[in-house]
N, C-alpha and C. Protein backbone atom coordinates (compact mmCIF):
# COMPACT_ATOMS: atom_id res chain seq x y z
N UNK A 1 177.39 -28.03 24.76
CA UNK A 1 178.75 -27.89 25.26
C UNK A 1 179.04 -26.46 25.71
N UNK A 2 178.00 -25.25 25.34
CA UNK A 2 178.75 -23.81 25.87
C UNK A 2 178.30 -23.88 27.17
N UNK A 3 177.72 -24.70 27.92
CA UNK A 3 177.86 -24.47 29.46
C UNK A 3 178.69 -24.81 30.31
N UNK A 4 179.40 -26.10 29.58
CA UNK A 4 181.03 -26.79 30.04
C UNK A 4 182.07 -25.68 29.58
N UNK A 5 181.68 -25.09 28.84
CA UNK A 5 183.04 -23.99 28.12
C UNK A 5 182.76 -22.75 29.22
N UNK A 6 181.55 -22.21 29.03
CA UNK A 6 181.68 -21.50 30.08
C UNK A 6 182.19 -21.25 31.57
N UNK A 7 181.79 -22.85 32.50
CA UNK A 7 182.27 -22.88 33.60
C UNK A 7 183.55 -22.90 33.42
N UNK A 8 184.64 -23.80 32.12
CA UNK A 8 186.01 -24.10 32.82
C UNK A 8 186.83 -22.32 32.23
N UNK A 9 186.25 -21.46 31.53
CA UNK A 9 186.59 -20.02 31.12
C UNK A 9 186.43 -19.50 32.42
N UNK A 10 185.57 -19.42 33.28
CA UNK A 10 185.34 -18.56 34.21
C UNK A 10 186.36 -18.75 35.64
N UNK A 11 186.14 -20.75 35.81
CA UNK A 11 187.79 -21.39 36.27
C UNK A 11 188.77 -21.09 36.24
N UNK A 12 189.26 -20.94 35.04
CA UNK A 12 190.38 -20.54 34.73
C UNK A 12 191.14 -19.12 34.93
N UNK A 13 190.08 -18.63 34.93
CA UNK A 13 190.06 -17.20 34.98
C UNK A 13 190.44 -16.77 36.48
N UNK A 14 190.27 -17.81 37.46
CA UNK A 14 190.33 -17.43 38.74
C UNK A 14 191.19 -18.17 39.63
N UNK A 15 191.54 -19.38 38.98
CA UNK A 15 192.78 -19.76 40.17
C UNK A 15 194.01 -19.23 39.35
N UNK A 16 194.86 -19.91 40.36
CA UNK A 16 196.41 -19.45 39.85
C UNK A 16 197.05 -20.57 38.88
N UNK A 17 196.59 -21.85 38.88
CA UNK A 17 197.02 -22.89 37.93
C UNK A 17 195.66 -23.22 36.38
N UNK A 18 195.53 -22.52 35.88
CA UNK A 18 194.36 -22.85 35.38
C UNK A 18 194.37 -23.73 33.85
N UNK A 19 195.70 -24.73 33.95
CA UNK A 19 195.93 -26.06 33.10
C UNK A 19 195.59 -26.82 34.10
N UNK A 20 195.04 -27.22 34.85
CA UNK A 20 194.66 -28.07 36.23
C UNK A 20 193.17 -28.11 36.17
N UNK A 21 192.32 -27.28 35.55
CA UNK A 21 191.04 -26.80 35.93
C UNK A 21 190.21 -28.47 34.64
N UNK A 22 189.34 -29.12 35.14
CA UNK A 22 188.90 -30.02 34.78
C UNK A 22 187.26 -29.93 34.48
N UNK A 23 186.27 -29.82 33.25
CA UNK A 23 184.97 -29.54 33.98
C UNK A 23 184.55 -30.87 33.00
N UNK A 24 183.60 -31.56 33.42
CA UNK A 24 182.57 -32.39 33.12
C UNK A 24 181.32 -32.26 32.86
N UNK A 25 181.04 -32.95 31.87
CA UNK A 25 179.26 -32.39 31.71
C UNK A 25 178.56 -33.81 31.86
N UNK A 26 177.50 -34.06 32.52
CA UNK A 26 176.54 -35.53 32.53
C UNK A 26 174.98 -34.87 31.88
N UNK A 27 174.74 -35.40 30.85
CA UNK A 27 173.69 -35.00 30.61
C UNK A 27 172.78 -35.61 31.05
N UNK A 28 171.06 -34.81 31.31
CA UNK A 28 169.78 -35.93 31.58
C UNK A 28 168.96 -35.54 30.27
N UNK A 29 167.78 -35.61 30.64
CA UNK A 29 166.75 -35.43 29.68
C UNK A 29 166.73 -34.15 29.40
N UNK A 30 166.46 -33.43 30.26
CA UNK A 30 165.95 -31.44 30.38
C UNK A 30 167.26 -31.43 31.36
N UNK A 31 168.09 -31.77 32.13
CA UNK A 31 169.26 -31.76 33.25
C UNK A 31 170.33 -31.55 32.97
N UNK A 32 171.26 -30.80 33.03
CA UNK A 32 172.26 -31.31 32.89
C UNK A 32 173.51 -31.61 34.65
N UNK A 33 174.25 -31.93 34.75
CA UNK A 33 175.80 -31.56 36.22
C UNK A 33 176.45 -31.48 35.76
N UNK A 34 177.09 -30.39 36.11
CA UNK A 34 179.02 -30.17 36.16
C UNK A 34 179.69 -30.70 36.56
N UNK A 35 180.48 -30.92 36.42
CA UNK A 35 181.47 -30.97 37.88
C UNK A 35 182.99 -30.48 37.40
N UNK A 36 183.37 -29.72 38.47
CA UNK A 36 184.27 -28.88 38.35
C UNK A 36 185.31 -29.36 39.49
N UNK A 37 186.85 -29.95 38.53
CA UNK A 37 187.70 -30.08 39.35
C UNK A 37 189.07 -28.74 39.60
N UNK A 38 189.44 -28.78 40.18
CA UNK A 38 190.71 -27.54 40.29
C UNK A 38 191.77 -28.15 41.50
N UNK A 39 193.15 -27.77 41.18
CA UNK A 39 193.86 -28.11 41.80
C UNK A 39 193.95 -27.62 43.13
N UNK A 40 194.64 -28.41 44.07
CA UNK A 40 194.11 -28.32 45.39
C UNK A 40 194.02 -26.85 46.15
N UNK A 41 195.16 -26.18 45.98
CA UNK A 41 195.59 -24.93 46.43
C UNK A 41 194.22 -23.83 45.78
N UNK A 42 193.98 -24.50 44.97
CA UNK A 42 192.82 -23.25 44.21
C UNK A 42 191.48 -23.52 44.44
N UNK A 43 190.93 -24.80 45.50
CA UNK A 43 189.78 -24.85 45.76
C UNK A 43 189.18 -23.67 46.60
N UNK A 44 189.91 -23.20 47.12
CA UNK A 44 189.60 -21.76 48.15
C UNK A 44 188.87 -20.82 47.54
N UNK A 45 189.78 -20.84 46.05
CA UNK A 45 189.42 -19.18 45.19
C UNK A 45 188.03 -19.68 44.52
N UNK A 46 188.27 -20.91 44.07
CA UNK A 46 186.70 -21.42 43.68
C UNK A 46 185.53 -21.11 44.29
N UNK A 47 185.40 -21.66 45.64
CA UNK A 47 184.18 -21.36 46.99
C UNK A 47 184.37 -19.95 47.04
N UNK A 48 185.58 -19.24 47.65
CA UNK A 48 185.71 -18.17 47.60
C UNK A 48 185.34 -17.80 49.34
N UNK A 49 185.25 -16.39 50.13
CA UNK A 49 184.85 -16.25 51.23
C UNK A 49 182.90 -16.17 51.40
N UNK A 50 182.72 -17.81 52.74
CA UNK A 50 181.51 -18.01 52.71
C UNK A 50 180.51 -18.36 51.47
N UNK A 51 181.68 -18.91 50.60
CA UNK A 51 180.73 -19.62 49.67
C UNK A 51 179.98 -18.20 48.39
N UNK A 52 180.89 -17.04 48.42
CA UNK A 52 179.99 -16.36 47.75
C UNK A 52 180.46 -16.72 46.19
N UNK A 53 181.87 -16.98 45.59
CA UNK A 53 182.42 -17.40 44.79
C UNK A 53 181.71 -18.58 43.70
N UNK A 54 181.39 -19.11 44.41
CA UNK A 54 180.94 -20.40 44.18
C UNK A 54 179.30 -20.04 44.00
N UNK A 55 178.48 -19.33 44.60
CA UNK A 55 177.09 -18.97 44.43
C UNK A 55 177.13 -18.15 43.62
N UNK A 56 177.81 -17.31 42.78
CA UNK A 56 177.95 -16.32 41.69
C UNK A 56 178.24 -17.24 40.05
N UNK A 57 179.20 -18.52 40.55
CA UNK A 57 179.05 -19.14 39.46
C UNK A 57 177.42 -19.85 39.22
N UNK A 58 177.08 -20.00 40.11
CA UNK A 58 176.03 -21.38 40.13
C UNK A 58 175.11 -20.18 39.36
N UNK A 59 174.57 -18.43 39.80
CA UNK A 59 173.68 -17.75 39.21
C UNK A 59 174.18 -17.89 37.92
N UNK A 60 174.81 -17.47 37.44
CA UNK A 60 175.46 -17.45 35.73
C UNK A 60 175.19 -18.67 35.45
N UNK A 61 175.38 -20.02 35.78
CA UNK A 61 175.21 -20.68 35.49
C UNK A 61 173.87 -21.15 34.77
N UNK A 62 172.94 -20.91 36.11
CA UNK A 62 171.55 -21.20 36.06
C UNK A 62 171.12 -20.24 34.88
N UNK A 63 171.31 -18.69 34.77
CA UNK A 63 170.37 -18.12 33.90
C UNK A 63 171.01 -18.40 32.21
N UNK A 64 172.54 -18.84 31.98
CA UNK A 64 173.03 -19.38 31.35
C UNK A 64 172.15 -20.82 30.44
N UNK A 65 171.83 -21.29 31.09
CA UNK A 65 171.30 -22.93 31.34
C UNK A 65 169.63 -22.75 30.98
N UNK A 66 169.33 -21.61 31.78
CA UNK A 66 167.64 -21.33 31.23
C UNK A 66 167.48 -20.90 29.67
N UNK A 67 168.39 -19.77 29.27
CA UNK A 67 168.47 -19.53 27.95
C UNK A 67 168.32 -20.54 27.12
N UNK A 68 168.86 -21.40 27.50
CA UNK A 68 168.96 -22.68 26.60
C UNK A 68 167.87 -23.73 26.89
N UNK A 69 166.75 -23.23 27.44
CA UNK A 69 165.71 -24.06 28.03
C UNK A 69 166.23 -25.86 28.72
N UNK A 70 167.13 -25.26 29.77
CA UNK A 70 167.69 -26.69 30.30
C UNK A 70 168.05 -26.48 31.72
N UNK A 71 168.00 -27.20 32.32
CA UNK A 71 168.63 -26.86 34.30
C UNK A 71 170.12 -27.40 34.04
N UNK A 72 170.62 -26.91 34.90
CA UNK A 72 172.10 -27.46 35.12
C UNK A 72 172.61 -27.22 36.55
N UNK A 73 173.22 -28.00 36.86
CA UNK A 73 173.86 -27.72 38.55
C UNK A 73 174.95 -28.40 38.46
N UNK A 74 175.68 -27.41 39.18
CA UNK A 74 177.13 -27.25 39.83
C UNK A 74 177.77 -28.16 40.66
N UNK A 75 178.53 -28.86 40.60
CA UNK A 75 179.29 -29.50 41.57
C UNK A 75 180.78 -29.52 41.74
N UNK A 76 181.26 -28.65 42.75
CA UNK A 76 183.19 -28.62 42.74
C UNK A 76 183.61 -29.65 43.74
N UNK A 77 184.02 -30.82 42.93
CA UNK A 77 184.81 -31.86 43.11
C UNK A 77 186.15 -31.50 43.34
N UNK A 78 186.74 -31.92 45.30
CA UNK A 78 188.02 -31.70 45.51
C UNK A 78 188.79 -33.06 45.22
């Protein structure tokens, strides 16, 4: 569960409504997905300009996720 805690902390941290911020975990074997919802107005700050927002979570994510000998990937559900 600290990789679901982590993404919706870092969420939260960045839009302007962050009681709205939703994260999901699906586990696999060695796998895990996110998915990260946020209210509409705040999908912007999520991606961020050209997607760099959104590729800064996914690194944290990933070396996050290796520590723990497991993959995990990102998905922001509008």
């Amino acid at each position: 569960m600290a990789l679901k805690e982590l993404i919706a902390t870092i969420a939260q941290a960045l839009v302007d409504d962050p009681d709205s911020v939703e994260v999901t975990q699906i586990e696999g074997d060695h796998n895990s997905l996110i998915e990260l919802r946020v209210a509409k107005p705040d999908v912007g700050k999520i991606i961020g300009k050209d997607g760099r927002t959104a590729q800064s979570i996914r690194t944290i994510l990933t070396a996050a996720s290796t520590k723990l000998g497991r993959r995990a990937h990102l998905d922001i559900v509008d």
